[in-house]
Protein backbone atom coordinates (compact mmCIF):
# COMPACT_ATOMS: atom_id res chain seq x y z
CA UNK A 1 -7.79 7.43 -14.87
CA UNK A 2 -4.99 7.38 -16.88
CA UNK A 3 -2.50 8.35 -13.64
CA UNK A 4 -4.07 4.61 -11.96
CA UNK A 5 -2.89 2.75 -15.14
CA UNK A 6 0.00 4.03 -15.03
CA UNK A 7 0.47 3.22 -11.43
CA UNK A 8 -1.37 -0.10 -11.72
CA UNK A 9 1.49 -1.12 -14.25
CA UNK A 10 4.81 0.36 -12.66
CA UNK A 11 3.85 -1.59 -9.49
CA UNK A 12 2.99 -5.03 -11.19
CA UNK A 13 6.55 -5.25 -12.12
CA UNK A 14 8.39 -4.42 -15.51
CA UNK A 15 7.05 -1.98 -17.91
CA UNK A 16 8.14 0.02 -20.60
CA UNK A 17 7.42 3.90 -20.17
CA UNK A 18 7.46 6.18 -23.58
CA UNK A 19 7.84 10.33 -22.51
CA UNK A 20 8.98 13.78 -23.81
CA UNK A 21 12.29 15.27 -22.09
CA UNK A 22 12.20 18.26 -20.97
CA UNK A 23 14.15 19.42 -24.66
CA UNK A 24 11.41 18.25 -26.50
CA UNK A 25 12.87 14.64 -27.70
CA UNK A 26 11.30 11.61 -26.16
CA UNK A 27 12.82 8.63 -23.80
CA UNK A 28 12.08 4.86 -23.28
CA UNK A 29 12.52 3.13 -20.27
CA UNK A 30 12.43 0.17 -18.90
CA UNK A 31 11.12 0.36 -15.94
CA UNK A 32 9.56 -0.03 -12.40
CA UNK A 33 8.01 1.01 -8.85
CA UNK A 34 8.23 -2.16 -7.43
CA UNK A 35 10.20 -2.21 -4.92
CA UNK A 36 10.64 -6.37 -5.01
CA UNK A 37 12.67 -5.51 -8.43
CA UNK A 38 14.64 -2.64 -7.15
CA UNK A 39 18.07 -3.07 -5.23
CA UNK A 40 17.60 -2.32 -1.74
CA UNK A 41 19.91 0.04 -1.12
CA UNK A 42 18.36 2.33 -4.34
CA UNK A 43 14.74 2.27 -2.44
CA UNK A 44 13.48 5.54 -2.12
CA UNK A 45 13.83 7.51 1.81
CA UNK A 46 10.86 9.07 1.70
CA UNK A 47 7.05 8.34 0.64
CA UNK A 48 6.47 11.89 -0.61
CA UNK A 49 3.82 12.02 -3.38
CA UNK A 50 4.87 13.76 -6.49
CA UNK A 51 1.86 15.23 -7.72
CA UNK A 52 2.36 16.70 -11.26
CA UNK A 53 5.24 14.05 -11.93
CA UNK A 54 5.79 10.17 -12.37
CA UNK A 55 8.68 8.54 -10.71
CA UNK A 56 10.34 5.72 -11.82
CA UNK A 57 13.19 3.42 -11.36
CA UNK A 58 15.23 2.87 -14.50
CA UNK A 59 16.28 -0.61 -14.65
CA UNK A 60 18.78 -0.36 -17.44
CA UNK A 61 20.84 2.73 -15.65
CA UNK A 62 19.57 1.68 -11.97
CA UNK A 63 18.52 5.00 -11.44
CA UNK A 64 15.97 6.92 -10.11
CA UNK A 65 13.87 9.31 -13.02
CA UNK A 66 10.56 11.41 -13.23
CA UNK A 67 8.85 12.86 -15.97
CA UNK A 68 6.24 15.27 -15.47
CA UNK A 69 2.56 13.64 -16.31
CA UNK A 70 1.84 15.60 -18.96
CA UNK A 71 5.10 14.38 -20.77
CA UNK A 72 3.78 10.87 -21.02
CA UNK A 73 3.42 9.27 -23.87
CA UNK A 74 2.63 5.57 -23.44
CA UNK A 75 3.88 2.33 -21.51
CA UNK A 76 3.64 -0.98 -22.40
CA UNK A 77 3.49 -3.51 -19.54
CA UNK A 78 6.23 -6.36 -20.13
CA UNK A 79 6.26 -9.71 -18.71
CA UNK A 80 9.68 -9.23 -17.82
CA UNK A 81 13.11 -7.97 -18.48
């Protein structure tokens, strides 16, 4: 359930996403999936799903980043950036 939320939310539009790095400390990022916020020539080349991890595109650093689903900590949707 908590995997469609999470979805459900990145797609809408902005959101803010709350995870543990891979050292332990945690990141927040503002962020998206939807492609009507991303830069065209960042979209992604292939549609492969990415089952144990989330991918997102960081808005602030307009960057590609993933975090594995167990990492996540929260997101708050945002109405917009």
């Amino acid at each position: 359930m908590a995997n469609k939320i999470i979805d459900y939310s990145l797609l809408k539009g902005y959101a803010l996403a709350i995870f543990y790095k891979k050292d332990g400390s945690y990141r927040r990022v503002v962020c998206t999936t939807n492609l009507k916020l991303i830069p065209r020539d960042k979209w992604p080349k292939t549609n492969i799903p990415w089952d144990d991890n989330v991918r997102i595109f960081d808005l602030d650093e307009n960057k590609w980043k993933s975090f594995k689903k167990i990492n996540f900590i929260g997101l708050v949707e945002l109405q917009r950036r």
